[in-house]
Protein backbone atom coordinates (compact mmCIF):
# COMPACT_ATOMS: atom_id res chain seq x y z
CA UNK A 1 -32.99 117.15 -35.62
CA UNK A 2 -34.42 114.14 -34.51
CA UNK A 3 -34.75 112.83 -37.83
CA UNK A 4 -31.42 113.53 -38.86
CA UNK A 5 -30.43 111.57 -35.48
CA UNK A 6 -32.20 108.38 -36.53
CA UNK A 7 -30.81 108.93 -39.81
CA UNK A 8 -26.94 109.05 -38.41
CA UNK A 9 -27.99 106.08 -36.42
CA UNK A 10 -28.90 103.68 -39.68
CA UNK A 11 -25.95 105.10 -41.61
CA UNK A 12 -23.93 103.97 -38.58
CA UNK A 13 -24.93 100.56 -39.41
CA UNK A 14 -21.79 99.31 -41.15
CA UNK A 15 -22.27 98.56 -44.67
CA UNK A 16 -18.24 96.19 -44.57
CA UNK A 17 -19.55 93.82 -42.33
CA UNK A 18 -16.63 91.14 -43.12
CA UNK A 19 -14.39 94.40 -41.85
CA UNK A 20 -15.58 93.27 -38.21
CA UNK A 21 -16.45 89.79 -38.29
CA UNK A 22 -16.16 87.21 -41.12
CA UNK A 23 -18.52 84.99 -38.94
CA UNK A 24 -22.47 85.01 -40.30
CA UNK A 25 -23.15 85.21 -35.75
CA UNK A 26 -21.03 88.62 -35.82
CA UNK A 27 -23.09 90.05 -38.36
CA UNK A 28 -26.75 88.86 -36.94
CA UNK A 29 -26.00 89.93 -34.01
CA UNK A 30 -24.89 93.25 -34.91
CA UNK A 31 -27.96 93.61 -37.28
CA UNK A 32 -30.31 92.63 -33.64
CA UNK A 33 -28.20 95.13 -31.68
CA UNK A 34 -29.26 98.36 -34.43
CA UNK A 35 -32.60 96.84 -34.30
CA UNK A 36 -33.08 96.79 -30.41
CA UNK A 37 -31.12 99.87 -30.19
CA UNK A 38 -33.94 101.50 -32.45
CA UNK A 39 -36.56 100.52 -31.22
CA UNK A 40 -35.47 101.41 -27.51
CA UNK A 41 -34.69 105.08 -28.96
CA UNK A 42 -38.30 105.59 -30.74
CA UNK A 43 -39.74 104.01 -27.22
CA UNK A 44 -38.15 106.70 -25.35
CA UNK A 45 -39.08 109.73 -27.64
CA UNK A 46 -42.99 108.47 -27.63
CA UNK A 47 -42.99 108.21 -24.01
CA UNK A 48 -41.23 111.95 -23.17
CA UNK A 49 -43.62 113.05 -25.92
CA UNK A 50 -46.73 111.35 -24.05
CA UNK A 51 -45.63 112.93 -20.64
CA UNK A 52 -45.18 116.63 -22.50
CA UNK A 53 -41.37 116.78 -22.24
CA UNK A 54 -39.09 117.79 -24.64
CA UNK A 55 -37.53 115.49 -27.01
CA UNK A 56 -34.23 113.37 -26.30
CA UNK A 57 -31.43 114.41 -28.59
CA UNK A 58 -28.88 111.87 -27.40
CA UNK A 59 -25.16 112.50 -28.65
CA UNK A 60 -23.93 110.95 -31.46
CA UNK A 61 -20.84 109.70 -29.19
CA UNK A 62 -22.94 108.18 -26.78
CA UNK A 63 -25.03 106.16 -28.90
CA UNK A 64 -21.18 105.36 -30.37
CA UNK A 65 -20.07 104.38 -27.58
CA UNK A 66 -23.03 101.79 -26.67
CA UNK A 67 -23.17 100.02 -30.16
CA UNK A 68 -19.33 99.55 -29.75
CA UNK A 69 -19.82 97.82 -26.75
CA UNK A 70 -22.72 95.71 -27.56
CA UNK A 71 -20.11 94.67 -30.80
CA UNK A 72 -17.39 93.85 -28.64
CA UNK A 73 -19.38 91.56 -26.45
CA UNK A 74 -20.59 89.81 -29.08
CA UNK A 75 -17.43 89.38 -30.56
CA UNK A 76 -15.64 87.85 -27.52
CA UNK A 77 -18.09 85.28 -26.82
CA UNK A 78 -18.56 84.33 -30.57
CA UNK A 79 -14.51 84.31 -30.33
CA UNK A 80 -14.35 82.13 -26.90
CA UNK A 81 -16.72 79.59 -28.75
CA UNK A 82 -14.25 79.13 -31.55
CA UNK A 83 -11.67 78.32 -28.80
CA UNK A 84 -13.21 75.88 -27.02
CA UNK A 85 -14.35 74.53 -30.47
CA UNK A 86 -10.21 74.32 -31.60
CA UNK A 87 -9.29 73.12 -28.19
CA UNK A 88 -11.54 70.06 -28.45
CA UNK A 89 -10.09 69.32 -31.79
CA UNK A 90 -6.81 69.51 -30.72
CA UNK A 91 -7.74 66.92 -28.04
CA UNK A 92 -9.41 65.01 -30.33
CA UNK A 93 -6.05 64.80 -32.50
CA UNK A 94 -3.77 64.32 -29.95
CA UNK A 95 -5.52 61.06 -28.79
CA UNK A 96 -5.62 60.01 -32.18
CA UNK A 97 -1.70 60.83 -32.42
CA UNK A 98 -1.83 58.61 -29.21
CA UNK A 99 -3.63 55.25 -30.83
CA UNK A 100 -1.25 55.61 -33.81
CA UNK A 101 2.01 55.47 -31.53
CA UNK A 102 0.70 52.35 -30.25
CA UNK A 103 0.10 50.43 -32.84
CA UNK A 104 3.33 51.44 -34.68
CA UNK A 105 4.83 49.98 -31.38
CA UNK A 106 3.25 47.04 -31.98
CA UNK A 107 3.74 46.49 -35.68
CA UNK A 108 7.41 46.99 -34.75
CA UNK A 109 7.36 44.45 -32.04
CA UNK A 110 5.54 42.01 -34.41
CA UNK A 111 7.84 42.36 -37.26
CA UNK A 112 11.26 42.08 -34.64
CA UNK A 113 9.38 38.85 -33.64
CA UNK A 114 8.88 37.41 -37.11
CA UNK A 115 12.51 38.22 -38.17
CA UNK A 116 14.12 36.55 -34.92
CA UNK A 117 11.46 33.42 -35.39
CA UNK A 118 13.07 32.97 -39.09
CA UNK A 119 16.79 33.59 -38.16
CA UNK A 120 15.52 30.44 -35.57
CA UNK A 121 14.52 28.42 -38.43
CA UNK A 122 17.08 29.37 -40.66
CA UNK A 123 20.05 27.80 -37.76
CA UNK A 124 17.75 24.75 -37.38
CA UNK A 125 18.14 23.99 -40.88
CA UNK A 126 21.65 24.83 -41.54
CA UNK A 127 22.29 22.49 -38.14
CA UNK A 128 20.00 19.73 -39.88
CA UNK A 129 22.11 19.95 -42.58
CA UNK A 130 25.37 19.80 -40.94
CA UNK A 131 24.31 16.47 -38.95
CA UNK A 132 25.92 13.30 -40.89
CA UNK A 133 24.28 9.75 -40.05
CA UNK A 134 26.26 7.63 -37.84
CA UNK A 135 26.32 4.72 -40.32
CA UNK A 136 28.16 7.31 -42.74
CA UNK A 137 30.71 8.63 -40.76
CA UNK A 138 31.51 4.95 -39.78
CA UNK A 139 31.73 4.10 -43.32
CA UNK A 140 33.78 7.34 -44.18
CA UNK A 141 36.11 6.38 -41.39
CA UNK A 142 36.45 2.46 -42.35
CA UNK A 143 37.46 4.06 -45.74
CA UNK A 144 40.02 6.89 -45.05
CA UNK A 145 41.78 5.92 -41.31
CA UNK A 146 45.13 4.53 -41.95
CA UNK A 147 45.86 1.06 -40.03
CA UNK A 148 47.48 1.28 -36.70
CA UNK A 149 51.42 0.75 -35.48
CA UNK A 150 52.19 -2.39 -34.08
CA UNK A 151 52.23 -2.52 -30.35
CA UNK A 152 51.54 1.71 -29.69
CA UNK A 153 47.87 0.58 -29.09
CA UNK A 154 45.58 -1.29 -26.45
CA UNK A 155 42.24 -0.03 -27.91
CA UNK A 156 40.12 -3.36 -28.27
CA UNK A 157 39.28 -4.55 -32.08
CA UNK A 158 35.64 -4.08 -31.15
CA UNK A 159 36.03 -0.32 -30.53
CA UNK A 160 37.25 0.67 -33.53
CA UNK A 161 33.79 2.02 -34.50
CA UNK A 162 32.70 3.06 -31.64
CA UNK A 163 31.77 7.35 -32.13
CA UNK A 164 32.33 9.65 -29.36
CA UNK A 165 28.41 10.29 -28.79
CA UNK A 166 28.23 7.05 -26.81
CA UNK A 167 31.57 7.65 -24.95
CA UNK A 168 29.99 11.24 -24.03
CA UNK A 169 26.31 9.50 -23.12
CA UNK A 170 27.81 6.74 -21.00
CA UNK A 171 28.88 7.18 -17.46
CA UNK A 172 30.70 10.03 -15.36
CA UNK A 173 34.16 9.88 -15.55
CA UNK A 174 35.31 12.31 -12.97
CA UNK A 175 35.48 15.35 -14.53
CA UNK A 176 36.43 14.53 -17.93
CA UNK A 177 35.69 17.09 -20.54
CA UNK A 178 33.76 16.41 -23.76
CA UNK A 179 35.02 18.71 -27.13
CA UNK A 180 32.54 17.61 -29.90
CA UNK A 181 34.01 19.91 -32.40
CA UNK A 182 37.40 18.73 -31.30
CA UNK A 183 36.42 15.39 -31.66
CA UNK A 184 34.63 15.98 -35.25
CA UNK A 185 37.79 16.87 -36.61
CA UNK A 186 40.00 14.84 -34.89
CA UNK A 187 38.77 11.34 -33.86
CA UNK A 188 37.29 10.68 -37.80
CA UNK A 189 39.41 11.82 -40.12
CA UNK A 190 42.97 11.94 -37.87
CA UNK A 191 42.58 9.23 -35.37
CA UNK A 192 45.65 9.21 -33.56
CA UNK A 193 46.06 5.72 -31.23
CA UNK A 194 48.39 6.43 -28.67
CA UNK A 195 49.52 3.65 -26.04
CA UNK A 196 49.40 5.21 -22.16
CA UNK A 197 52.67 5.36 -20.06
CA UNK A 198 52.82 2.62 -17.25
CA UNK A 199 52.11 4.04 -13.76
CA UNK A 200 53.88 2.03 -10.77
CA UNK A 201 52.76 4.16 -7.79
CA UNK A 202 55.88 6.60 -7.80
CA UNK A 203 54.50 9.53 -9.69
CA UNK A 204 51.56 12.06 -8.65
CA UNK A 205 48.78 10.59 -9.53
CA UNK A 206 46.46 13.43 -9.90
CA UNK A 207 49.42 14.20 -13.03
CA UNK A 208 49.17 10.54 -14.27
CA UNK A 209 45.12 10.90 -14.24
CA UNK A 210 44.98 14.33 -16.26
CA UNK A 211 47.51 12.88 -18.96
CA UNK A 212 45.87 9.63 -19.37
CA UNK A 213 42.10 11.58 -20.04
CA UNK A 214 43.73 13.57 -22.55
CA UNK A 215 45.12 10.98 -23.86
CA UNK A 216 41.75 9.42 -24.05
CA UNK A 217 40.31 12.03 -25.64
CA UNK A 218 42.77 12.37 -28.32
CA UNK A 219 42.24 8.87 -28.86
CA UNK A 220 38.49 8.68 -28.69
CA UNK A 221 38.00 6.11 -26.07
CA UNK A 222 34.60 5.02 -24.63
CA UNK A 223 34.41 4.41 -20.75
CA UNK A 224 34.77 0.60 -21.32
CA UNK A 225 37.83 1.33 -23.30
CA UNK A 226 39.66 3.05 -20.83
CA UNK A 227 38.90 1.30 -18.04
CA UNK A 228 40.99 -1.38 -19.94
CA UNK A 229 43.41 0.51 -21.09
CA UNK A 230 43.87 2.27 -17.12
CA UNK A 231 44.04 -1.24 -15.67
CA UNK A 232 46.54 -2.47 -18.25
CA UNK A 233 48.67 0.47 -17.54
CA UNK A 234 49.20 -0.77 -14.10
CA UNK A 235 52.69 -2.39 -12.34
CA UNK A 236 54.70 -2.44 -9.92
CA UNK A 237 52.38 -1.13 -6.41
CA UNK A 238 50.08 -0.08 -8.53
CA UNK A 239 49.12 -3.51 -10.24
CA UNK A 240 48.32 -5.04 -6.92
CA UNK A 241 45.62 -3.01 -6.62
CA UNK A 242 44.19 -5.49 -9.37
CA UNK A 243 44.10 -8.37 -6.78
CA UNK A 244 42.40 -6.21 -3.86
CA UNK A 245 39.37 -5.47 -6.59
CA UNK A 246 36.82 -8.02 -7.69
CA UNK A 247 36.20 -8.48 -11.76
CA UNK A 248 33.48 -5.82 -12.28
CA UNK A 249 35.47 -3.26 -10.34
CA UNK A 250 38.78 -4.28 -12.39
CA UNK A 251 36.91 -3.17 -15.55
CA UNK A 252 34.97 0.27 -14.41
CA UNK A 253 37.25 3.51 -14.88
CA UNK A 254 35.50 5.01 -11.50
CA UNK A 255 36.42 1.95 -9.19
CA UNK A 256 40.12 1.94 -10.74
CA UNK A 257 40.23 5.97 -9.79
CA UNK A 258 38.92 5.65 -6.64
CA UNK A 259 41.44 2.68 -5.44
CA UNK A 260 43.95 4.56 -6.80
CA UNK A 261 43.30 7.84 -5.32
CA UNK A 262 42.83 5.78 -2.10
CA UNK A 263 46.23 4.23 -1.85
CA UNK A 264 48.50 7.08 -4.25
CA UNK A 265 46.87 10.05 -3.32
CA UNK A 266 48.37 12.81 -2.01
CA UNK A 267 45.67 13.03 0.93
CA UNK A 268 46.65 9.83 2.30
CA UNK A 269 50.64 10.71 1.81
CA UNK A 270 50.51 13.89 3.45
CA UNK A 271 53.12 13.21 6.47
CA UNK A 272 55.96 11.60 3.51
CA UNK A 273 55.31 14.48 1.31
CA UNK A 274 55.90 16.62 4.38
CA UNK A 275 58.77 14.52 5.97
CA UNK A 276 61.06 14.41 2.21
CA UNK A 277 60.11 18.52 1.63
CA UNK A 278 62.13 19.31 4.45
CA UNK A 279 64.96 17.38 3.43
CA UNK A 280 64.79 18.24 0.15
CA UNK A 281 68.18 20.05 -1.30
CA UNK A 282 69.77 21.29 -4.43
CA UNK A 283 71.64 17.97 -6.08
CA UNK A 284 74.72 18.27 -7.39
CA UNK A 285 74.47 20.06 -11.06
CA UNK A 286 71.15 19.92 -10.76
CA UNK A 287 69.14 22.64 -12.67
CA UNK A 288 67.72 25.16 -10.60
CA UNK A 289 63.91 24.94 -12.78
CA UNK A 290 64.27 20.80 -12.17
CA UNK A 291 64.80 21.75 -8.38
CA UNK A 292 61.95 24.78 -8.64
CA UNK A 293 59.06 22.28 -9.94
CA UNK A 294 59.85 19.44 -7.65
CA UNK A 295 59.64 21.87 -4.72
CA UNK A 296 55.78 22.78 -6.42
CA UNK A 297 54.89 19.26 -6.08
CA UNK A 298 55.83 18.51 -2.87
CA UNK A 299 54.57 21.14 -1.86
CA UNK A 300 51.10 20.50 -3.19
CA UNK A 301 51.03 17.07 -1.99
CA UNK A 302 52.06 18.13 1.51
CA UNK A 303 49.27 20.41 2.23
CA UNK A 304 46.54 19.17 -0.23
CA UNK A 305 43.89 21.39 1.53
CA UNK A 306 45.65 24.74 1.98
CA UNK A 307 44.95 27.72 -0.16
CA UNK A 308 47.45 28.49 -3.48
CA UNK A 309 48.59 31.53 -1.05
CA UNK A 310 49.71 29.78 1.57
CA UNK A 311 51.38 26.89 -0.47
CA UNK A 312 53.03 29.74 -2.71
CA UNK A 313 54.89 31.36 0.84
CA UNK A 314 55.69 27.82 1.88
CA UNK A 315 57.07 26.38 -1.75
CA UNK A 316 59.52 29.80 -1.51
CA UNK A 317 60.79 29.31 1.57
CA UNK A 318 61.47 25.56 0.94
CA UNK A 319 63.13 26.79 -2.41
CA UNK A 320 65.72 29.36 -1.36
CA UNK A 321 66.39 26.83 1.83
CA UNK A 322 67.31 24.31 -0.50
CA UNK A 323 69.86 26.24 -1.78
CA UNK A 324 73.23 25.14 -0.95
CA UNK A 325 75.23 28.22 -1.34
CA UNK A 326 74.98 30.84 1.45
CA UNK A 327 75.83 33.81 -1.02
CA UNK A 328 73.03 32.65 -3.21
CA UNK A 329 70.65 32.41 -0.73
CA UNK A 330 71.15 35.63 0.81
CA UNK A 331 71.17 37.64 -1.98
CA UNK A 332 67.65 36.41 -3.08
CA UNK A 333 66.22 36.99 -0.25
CA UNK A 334 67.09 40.31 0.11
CA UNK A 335 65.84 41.08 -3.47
CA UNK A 336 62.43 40.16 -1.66
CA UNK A 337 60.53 37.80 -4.30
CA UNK A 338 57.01 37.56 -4.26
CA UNK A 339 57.06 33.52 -5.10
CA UNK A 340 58.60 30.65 -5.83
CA UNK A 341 58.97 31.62 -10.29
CA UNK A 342 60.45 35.24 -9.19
CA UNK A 343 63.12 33.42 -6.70
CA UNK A 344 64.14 30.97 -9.27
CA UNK A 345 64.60 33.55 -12.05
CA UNK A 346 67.07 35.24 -9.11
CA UNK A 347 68.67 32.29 -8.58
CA UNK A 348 69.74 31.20 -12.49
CA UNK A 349 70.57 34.66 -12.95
CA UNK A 350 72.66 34.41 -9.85
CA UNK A 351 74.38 30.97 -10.64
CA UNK A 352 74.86 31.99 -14.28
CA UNK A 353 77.44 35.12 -13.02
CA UNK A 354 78.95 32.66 -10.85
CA UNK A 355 79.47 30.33 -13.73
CA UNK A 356 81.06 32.87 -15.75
CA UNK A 357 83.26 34.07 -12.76
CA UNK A 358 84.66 30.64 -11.97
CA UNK A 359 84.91 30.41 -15.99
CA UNK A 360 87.32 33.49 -15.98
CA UNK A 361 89.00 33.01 -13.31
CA UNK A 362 90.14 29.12 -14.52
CA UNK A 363 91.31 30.67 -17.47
CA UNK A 364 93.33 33.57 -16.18
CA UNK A 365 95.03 30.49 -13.76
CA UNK A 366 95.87 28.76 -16.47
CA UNK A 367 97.07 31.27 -18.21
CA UNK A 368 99.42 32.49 -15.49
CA UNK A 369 100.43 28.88 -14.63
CA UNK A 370 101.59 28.27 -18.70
CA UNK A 371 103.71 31.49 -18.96
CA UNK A 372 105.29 30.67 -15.13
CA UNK A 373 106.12 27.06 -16.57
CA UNK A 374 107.66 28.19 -20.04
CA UNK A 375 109.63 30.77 -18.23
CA UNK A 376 111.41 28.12 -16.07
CA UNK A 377 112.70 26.48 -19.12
CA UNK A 378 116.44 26.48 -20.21
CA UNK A 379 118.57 25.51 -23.01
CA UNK A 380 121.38 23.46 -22.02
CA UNK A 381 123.30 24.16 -25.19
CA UNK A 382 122.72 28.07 -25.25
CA UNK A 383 121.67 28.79 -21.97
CA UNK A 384 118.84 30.84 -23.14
CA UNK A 385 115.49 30.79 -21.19
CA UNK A 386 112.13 30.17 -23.27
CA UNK A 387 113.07 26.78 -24.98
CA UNK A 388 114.36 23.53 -24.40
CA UNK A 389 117.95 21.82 -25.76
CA UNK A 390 115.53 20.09 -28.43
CA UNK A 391 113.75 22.81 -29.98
CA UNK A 392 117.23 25.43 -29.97
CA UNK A 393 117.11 27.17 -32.83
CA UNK A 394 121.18 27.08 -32.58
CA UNK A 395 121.01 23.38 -33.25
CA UNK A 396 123.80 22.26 -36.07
């Protein structure tokens, strides 16, 4: 019995080992538990033998039941090692997925850096190109610019060359605004010299001021140039300004602009501006836009500090009371405009019906009057009505 015992217990040693465990640890370890689980049997047996008892005859399902256990043991820790094992290689790759990211990142920010530092060098060179010499657009424009009319100019002989990179490097001229690629196309191949309009101290100035820079820009004037040309343009009030200046103020473009704005601006002419708005009324067939846009002006120069929507109320008020017609003036300002544009639109479209009315109404009068007349009319040699004795169709 006990034979056949150990017997069952070696044939229980399984012969598929890769059926529990393809791992070589599995299978030592299983091979040490059916060793120490032999050799603890045969101990037990020699000792009940020694002490004169009976032999053990353990079950078969109890020595089952403690292999199986041993086995599973085993197995778990053999299979927790192989997890912490993959978990540190996962690590492992995930910080080298890490390092990779980054220097992707910075390859791309490299290469973005490289492209934008030759799109840089590729407008510097395509602007090098573009820049002409000085000497060769003088030449160029010796060659093609047509000559001058007589008298339309006051430009100085020695300015005729002179580009506008010096009149744009020279000194401030109150707000004047530079256009190079205006001027490239303009000033050297189109020139156009155009003579100022006189100023006598009757006009805005501020207007006079902004037309005559524009007109130096079209013309491509240098500061020296148009200070000339400004105090040349002078007469009247405004050329005695001349005689209150000494020679280096006559000739600087600031100096002129300052006396000017001193004695014809609308700061110092406030009160007159002020005084002639409220007297100001609709002429006789005087257009209502003529009327509109003096009313702006006057308006501007009386208050030259107040805010555009406070000199927008006052310029509409001043508008519709300038009005002489008291139908006109009512019906606009019932319709409620907002300014000074939306009352003048009311007011041509008002004087344009009353035009046409007084049109009609002539016509119709006339009309009426011409038949009244011809009926009146009688033949002295047929006493019929409609004709006269010379034009009787009963004449012999």
């Amino acid at each position: 019995m006990d034979d056949s015992l150990q017997s069952d217990i070696i044939q229980f040693n399984p012969t598929d080992r890769s059926s529990i465990a393809s791992d070589n640890t599995v299978v030592n370890n299983t091979h040490e538990m059916r060793t120490s689980s032999q050799n603890s049997y045969e101990s037990i047996q020699a000792a009940h033998q020694s002490n004169g008892s009976p032999a053990i005859s353990p079950s078969v399902g109890d020595i089952f039941e403690s292999l199986t256990n041993q086995i599973r043991d085993t197995f778990h820790m053999v299979t927790q090692e192989n997890a912490a094992n993959l978990s540190m290689m996962e690590d492992r790759f995930q910080n080298q997925i890490a390092h990779l990211k980054i220097h992707l990142e910075e390859h791309s920010v490299l290469e973005e850096f490289n492209k934008q530092k030759i799109q840089s060098d590729q407008i510097q060179s395509e602007k090098s190109e573009i820049i002409v010499p000085e000497a060769e657009i003088i030449k160029t424009h010796a060659v093609q610019e047509p000559k001058p009319l007589q008298n339309t100019t006051c430009i100085p002989s020695n300015s005729e060359t002179s580009s506008y990179q010096n009149y744009n490097n020279s000194q401030n001229t109150r707000g004047i605004q530079s256009h190079p690629s205006y001027y490239a196309g303009v000033t050297q191949k189109h020139k156009v010299n155009m003579k100022p309009q006189p100023y006598d101290g009757t006009d805005d100035i501020e207007e006079y001021l902004s037309q005559f820079q524009i007109l130096a820009e079209v013309n491509g004037w240098d500061y020296n140039t148009m200070s000339l040309c400004l105090a040349s343009s002078l007469k009247g009030g405004a050329r005695a300004i001349l005689n209150e200046l000494n020679e280096f103020k006559r000739r600087d473009f600031d100096s002129l602009v300052d006396a000017l704005h001193n004695r014809f601006g609308s700061v110092h002419r406030s009160e007159i501006f002020r005084a002639q708005i409220q007297t100001r009324v609709r002429k006789d067939n005087e257009f209502l836009s003529a009327l509109s846009q003096d009313i702006k002006k006057m308006t501007r120069c009386a208050y030259p500090g107040a805010p555009s929507s406070v000199t927008d109320i006052l310029a509409l008020d001043q508008f519709i009371d300038a009005l002489h017609d008291p139908e006109m003036r009512l019906r606009i300002r019932e319709a409620r405009p907002k300014n000074i544009n939306e009352a003048e639109i009311l007011a041509i479209r008002f004087d344009t019906f009353n035009q046409a009315d007084r049109i009609k109404y002539h016509s119709l009068t006339n009309a009426v009057a011409g038949m009244s007349v011809e009926s009146k009319n009688k033949c002295f040699r047929c006493g019929e009505k409609g004709h006269v004795r010379k034009a009787c169709p009963y004449r012999e």
